[in-house]
Protein backbone atom coordinates (compact mmCIF):
# COMPACT_ATOMS: atom_id res chain seq x y z
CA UNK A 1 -3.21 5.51 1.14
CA UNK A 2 -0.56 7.48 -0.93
CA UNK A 3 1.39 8.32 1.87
CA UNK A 4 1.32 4.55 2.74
CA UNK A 5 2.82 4.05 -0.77
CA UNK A 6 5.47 6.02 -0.64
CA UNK A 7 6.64 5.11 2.48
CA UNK A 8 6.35 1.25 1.78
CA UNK A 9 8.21 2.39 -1.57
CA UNK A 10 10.82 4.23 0.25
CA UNK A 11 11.35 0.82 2.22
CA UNK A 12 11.65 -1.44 -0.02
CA UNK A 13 13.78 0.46 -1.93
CA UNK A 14 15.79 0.78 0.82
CA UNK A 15 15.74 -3.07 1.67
CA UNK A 16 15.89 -4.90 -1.58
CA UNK A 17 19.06 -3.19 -3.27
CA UNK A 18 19.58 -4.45 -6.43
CA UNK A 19 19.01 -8.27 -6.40
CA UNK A 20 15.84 -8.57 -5.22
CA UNK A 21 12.46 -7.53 -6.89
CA UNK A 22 11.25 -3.74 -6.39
CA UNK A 23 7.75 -2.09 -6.06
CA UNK A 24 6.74 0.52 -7.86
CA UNK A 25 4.92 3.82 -7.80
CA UNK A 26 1.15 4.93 -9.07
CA UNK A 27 -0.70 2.02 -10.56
CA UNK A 28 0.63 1.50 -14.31
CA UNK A 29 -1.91 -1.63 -15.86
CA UNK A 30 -1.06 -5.27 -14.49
CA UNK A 31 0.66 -7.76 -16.58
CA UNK A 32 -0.91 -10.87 -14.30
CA UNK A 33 -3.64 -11.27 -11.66
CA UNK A 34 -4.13 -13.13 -8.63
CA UNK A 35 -7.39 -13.22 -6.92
CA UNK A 36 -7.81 -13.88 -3.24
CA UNK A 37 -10.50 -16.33 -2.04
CA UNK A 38 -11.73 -17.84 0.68
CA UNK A 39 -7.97 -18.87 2.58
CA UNK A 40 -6.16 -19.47 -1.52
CA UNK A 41 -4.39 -17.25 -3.93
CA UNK A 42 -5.63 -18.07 -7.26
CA UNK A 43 -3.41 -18.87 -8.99
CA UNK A 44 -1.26 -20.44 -6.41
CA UNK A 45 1.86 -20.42 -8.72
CA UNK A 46 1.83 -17.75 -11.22
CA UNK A 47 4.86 -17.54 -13.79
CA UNK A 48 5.94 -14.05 -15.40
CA UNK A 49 8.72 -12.51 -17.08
CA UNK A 50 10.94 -10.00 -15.27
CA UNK A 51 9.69 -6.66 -15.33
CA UNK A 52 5.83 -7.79 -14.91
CA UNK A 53 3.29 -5.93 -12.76
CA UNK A 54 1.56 -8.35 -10.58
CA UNK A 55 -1.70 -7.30 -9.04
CA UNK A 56 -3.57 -8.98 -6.09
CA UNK A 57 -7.25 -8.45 -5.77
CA UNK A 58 -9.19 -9.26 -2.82
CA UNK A 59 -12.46 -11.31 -3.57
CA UNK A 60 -13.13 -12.85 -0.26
CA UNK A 61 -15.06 -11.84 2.42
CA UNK A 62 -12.24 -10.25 4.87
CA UNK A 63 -9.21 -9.24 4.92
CA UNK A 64 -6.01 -10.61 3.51
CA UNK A 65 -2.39 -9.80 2.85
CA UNK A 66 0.04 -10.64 0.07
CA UNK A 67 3.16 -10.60 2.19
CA UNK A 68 6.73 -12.03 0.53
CA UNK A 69 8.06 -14.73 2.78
CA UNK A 70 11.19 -12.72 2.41
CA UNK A 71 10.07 -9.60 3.56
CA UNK A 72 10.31 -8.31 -0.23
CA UNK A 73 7.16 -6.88 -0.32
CA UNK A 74 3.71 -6.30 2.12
CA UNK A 75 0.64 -4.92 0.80
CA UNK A 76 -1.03 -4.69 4.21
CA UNK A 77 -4.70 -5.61 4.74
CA UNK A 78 -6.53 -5.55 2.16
CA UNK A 79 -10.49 -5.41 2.74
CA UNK A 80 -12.88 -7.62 0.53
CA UNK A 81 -15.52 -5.90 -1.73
CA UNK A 82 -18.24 -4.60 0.55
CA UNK A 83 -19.95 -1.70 0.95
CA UNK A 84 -19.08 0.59 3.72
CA UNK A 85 -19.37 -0.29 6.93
CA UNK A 86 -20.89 -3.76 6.22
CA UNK A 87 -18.24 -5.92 6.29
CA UNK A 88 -19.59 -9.67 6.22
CA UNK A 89 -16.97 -10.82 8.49
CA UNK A 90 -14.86 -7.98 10.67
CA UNK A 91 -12.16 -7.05 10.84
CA UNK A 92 -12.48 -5.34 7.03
CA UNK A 93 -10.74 -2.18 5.85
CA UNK A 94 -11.69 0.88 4.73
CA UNK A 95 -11.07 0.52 1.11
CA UNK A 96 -13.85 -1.95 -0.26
CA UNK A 97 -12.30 -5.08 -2.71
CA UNK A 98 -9.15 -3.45 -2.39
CA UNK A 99 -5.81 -4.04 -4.89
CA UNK A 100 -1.93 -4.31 -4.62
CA UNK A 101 0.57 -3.96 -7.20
CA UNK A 102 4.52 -4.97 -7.15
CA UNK A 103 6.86 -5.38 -10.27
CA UNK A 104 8.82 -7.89 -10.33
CA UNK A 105 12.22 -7.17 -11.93
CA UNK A 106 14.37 -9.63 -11.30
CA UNK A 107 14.23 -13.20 -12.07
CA UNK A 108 13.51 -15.31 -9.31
CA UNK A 109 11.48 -17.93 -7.23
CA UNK A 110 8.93 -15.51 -4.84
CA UNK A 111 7.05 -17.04 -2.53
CA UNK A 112 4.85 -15.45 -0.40
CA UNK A 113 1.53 -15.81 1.94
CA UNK A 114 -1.39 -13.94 3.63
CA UNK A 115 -0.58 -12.93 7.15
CA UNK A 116 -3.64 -13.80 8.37
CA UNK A 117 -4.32 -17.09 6.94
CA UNK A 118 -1.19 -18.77 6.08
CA UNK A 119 -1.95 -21.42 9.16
CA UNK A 120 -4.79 -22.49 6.88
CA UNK A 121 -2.62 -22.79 3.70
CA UNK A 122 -3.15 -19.63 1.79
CA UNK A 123 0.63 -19.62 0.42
CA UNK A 124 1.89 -18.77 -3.32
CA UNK A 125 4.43 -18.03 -5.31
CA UNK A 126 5.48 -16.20 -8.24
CA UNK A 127 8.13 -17.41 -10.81
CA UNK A 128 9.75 -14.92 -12.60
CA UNK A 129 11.98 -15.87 -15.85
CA UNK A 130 14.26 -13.69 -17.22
């Protein structure tokens, strides 16, 4: 999983220059949460000042994604809390109730979706004032 970050980190880096929101390293504390349900981010619009960690928590019952519609960030799959190897509804990942963090630095409108489930609505966005 750490090698995972650092490359994703390397990427975005990489990708996002200076105008568009970066990730960051380790897990400092989040400023906001957003839970993911059954097919919904909740919130579905969360506003936050620049600079704000956001962190996405998976409490469904597979696996989800919190992937920017502008290819700003990707957190992968994220598996739902379970224990090991018993996984309510495959395909789950390793890492039971996983979380994914991003900073957002720059203002901005953010929206995003899960890559699995965004044909049945599960779309949000993040609002980001200066």
């Amino acid at each position: 999983m750490r090698a995972r970050s650092l490359v994703f980190t390397v990427v975005l880096a990489t990708a996002c220059g200076g105008s568009s929101p970066t990730g960051g390293g380790g897990n400092p504390p989040p400023g906001a949460s957003v839970n993911m349900l059954e097919y919904q981010f909740s919130p579905e619009t969360l506003r936050v000042a620049a600079g704000t960690i956001v962190q996405w928590s998976n409490g469904g019952t597979t696996d989800h994604t919190s992937t920017s519609d502008a290819s700003g960030w990707d957190s992968g799959a994220l598996a739902p809390p379970h224990a090991p190897n018993s996984c309510p509804y495959p395909p789950c990942g390793d890492v039971p109730g996983a979380t994914f963090q991003f900073r957002f630095v720059n203002a901005g409108t953010y929206p995003y979706h899960c890559s699995f489930h965004s044909a049945l609505g599960m779309k949000g966005v993040v609002i980001v004032s200066p």
